[in-house]
N, C-alpha and C. Protein backbone atom coordinates (compact mmCIF):
# COMPACT_ATOMS: atom_id res chain seq x y z
N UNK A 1 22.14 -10.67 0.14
CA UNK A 1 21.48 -9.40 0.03
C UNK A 1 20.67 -9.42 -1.26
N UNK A 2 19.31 -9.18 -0.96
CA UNK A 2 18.68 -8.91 -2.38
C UNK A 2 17.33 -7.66 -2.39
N UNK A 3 17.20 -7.15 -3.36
CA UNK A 3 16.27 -6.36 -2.99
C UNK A 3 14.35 -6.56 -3.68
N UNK A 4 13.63 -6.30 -2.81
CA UNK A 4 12.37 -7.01 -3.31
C UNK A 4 11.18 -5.44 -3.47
N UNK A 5 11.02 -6.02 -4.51
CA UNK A 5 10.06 -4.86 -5.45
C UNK A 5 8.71 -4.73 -4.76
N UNK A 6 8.25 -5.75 -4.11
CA UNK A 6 6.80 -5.72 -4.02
C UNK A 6 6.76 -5.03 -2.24
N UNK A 7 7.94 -5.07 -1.38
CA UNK A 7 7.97 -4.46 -0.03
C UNK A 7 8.61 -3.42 -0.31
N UNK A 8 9.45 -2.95 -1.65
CA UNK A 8 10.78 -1.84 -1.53
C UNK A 8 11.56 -2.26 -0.45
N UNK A 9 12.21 -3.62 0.17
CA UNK A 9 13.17 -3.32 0.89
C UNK A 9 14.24 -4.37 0.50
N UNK A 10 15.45 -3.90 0.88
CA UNK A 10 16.59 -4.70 1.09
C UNK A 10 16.61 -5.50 2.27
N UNK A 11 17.27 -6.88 1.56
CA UNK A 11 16.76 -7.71 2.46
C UNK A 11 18.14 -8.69 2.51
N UNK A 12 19.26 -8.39 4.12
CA UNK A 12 20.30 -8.90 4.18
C UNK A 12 20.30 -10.41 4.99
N UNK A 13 20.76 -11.03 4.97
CA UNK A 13 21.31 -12.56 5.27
C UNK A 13 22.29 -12.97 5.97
N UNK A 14 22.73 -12.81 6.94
CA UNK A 14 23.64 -13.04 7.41
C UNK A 14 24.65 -14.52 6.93
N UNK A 15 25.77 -14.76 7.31
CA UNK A 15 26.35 -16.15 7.38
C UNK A 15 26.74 -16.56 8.67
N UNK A 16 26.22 -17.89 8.74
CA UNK A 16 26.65 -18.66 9.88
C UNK A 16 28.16 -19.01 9.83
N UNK A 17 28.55 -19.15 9.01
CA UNK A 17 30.24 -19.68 8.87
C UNK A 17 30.13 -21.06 8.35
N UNK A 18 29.19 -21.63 8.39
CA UNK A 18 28.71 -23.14 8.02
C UNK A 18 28.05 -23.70 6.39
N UNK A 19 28.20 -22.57 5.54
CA UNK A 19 27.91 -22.74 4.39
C UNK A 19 26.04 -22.42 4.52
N UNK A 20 25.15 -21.88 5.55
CA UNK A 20 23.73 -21.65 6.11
C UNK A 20 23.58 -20.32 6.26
N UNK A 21 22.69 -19.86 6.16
CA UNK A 21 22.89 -18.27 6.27
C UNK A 21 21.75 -17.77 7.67
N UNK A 22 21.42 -16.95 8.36
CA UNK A 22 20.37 -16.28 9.00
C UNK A 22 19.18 -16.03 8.41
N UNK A 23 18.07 -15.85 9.00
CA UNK A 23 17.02 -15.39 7.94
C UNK A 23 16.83 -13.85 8.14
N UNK A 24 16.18 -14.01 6.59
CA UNK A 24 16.73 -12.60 5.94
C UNK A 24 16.18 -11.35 6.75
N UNK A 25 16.93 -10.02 7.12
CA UNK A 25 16.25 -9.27 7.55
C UNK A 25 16.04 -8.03 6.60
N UNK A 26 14.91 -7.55 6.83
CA UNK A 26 14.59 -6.38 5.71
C UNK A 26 14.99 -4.76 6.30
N UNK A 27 15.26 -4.11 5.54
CA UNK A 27 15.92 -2.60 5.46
C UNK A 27 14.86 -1.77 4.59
N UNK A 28 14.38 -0.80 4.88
CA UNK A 28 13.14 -0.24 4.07
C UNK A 28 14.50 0.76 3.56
N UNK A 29 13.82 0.96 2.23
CA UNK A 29 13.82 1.94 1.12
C UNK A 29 12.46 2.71 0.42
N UNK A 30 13.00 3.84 0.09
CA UNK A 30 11.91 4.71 -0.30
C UNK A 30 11.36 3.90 -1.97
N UNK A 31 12.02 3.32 -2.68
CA UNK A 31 11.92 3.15 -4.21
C UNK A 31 11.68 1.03 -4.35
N UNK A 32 11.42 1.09 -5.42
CA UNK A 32 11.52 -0.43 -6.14
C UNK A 32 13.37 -0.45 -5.80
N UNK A 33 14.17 -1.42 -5.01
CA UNK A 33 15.86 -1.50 -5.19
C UNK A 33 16.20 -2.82 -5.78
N UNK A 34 16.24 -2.31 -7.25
CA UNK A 34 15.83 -3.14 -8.35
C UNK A 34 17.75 -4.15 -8.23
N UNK A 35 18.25 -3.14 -7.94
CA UNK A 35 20.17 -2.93 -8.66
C UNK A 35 20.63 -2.23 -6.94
N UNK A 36 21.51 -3.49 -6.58
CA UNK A 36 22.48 -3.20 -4.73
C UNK A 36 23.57 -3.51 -5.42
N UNK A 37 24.32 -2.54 -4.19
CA UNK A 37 26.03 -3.42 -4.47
C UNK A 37 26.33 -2.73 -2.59
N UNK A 38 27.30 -3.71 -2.63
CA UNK A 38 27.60 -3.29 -1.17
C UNK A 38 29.07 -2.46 -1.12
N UNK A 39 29.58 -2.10 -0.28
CA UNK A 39 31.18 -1.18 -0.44
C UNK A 39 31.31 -0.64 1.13
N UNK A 40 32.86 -0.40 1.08
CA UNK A 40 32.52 1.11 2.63
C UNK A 40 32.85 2.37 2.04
N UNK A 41 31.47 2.65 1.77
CA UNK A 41 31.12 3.78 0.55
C UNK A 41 31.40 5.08 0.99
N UNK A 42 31.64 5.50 2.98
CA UNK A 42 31.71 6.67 3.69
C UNK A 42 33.02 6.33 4.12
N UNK A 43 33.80 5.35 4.18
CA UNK A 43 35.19 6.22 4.49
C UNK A 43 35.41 5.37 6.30
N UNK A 44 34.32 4.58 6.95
CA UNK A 44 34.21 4.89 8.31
C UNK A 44 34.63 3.00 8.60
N UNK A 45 35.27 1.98 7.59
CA UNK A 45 35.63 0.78 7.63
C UNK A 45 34.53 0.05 8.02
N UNK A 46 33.30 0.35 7.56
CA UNK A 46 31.75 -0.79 8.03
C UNK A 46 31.67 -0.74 6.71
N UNK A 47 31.22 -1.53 6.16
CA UNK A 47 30.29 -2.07 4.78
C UNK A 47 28.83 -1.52 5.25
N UNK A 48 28.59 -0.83 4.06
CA UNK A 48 28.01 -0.17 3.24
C UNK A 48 26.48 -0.65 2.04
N UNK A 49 25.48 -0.15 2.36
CA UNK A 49 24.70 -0.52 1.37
C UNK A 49 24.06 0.13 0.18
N UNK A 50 24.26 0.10 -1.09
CA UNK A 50 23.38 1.03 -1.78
C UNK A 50 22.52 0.56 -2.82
N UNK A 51 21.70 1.10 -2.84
CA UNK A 51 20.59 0.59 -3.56
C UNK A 51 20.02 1.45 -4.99
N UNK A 52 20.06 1.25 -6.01
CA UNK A 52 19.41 1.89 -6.63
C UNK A 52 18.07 1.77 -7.03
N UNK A 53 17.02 2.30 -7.19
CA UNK A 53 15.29 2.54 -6.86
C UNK A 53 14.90 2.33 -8.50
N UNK A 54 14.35 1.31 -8.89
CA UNK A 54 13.56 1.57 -10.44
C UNK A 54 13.26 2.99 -10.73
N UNK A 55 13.45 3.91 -12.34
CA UNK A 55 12.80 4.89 -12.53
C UNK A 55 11.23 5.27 -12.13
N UNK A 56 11.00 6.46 -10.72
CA UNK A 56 9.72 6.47 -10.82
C UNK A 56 8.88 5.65 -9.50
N UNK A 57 9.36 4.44 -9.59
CA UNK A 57 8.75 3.54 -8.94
C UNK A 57 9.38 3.44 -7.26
N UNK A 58 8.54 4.07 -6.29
CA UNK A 58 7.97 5.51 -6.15
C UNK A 58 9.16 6.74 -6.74
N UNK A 59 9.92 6.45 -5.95
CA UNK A 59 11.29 7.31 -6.22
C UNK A 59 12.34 7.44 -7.61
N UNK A 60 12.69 8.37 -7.77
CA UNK A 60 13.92 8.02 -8.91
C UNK A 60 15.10 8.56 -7.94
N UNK A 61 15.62 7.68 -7.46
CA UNK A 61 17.14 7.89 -6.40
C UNK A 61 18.01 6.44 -6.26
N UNK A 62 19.07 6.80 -5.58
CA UNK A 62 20.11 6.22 -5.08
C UNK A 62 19.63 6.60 -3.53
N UNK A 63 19.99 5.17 -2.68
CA UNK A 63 19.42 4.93 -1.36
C UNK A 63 21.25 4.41 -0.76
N UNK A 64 21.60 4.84 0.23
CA UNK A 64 22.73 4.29 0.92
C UNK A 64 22.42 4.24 2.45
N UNK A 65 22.70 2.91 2.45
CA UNK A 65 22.23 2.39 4.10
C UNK A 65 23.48 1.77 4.49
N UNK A 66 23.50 2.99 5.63
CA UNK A 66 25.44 2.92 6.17
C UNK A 66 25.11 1.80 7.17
N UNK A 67 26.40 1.27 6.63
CA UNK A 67 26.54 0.24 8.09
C UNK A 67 26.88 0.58 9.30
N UNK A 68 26.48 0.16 10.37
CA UNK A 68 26.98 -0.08 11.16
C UNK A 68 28.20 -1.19 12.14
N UNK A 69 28.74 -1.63 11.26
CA UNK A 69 29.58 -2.27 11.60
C UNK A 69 29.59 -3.96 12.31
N UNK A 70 28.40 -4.23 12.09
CA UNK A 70 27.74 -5.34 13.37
C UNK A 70 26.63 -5.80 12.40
N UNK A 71 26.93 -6.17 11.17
CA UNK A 71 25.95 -6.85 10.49
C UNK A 71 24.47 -6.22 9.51
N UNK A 72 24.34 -5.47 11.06
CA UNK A 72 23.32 -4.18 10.71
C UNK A 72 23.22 -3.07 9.82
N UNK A 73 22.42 -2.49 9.48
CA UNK A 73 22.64 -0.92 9.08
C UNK A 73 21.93 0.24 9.35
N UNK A 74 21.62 1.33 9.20
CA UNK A 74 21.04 2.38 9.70
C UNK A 74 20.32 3.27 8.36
N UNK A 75 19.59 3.91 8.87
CA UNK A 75 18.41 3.90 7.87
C UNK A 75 18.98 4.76 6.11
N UNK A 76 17.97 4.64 5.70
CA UNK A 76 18.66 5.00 3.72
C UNK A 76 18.58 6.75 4.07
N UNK A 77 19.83 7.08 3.37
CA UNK A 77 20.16 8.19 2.96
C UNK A 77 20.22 8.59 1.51
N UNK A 78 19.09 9.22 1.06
CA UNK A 78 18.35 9.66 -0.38
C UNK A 78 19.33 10.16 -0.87
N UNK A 79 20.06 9.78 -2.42
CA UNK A 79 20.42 10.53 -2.87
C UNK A 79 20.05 11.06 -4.95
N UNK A 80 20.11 11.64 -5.62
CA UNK A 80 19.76 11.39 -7.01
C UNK A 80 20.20 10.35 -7.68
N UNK A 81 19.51 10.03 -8.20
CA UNK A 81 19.42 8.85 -9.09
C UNK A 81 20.46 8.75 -10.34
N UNK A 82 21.16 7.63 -10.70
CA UNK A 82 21.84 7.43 -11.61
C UNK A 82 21.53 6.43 -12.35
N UNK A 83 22.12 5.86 -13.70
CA UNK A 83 21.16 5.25 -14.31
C UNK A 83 21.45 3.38 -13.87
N UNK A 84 22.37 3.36 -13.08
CA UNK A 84 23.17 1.79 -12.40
C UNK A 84 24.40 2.03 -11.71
N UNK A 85 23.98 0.92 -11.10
CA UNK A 85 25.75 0.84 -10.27
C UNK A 85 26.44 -0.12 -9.90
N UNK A 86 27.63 0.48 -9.91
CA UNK A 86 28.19 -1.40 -9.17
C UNK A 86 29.51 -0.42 -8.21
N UNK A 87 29.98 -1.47 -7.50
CA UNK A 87 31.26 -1.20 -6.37
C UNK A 87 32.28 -1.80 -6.99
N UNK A 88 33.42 -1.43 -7.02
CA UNK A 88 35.52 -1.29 -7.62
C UNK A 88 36.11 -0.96 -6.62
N UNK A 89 36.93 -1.41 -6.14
CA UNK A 89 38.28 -1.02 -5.64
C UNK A 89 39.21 -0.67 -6.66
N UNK A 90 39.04 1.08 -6.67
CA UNK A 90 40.25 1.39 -7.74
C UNK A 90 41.95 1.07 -6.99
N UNK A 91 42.37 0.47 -6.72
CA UNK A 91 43.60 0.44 -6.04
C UNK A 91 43.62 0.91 -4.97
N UNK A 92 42.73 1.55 -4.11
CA UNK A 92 42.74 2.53 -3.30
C UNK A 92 42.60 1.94 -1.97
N UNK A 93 41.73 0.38 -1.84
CA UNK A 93 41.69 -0.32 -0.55
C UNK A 93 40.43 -0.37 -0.49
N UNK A 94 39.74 0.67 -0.69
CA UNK A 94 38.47 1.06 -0.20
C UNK A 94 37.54 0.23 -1.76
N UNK A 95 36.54 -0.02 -1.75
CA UNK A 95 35.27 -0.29 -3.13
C UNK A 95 34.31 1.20 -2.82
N UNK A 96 34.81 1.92 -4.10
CA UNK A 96 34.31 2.89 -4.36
C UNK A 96 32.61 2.80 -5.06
N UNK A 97 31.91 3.18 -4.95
CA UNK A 97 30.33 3.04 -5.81
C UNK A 97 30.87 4.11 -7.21
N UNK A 98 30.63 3.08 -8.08
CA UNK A 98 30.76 3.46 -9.53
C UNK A 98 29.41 3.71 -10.22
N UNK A 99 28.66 5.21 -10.74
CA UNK A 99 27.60 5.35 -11.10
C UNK A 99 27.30 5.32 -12.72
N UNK A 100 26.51 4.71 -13.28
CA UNK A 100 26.65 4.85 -14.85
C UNK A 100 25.82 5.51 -15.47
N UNK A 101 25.70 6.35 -16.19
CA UNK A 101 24.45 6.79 -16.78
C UNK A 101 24.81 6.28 -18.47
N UNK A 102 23.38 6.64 -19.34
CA UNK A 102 23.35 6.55 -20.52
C UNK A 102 22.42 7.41 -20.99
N UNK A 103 22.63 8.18 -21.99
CA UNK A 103 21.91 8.79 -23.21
C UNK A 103 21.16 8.92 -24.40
N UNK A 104 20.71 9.22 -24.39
CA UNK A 104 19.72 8.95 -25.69
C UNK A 104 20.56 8.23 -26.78
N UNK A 105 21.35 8.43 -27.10
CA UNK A 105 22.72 7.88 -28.24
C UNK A 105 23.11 6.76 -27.77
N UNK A 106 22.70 6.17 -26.90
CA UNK A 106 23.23 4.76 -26.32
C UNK A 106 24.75 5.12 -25.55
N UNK A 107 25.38 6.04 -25.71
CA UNK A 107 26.80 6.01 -24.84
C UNK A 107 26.75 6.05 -23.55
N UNK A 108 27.42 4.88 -23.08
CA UNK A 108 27.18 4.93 -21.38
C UNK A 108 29.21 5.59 -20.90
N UNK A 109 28.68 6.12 -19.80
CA UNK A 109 29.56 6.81 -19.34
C UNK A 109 29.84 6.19 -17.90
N UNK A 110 30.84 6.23 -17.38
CA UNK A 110 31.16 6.11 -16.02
C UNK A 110 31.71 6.85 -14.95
N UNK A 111 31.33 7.11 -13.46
CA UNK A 111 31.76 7.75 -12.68
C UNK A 111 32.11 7.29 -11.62
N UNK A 112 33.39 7.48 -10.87
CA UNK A 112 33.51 6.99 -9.67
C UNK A 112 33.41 8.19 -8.60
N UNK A 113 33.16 7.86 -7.80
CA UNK A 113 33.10 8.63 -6.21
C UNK A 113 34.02 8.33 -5.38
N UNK A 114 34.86 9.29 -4.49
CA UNK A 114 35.70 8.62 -3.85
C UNK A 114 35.29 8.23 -2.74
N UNK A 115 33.99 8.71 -2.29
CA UNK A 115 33.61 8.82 -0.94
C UNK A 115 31.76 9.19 -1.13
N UNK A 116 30.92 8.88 -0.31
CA UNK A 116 29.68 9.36 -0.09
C UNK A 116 29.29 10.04 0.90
């Protein structure tokens, strides 16, 4: 999975099982999806995509493209922008999307979500 600035889209890979992958298919996003992490971010046992969009460039958001369960996913669901992210399994089973912001003062803070 990687995301490419010059189409805005996410662009997933499948695996053959053979150490070879599929060629890549693209997922449109509204923004530059500079920063992905994957998770099952809704709760529904499919992996999960989210994307965060460069400041600005078009968008300033968080993009989540639910899986569908079959490799695939279904289209981005806009949400506000945070300043990065990554996916944790707090103990819970599930990889929660962890959002970070930072402040003028340099202190970065962290948030988890239990669910999207």
């Amino acid at each position: 999975m990687v995301g490419d600035s010059l189409s805005y889209d996410v662009y997933v890979m499948l695996g053959n099982g053979d150490g070879t992958f599929q060629a890549p298919v693209p997922y449109p996003t509204t923004g530059n999806p500079y920063s992905v992490a994957t998770g099952d971010f809704n709760g529904d046992g499919k992996l999960d995509i989210i994307a965060l969009a460069e400041p600005g460039v078009p968008c300033n958001c968080l993009e989540v493209l639910p899986g569908n369960g079959n490799g695939t996913f279904g289209p981005a669901i806009i949400t506000p922008r945070p300043n990065n992210i990554a996916a944790y399994a707090f103990g819970t089973g599930y990889f929660d999307p962890v959002f970070i912001t930072a402040s003028s003062t340099s202190t970065t803070t962290a948030a988890a979500a239990s669910r999207l």
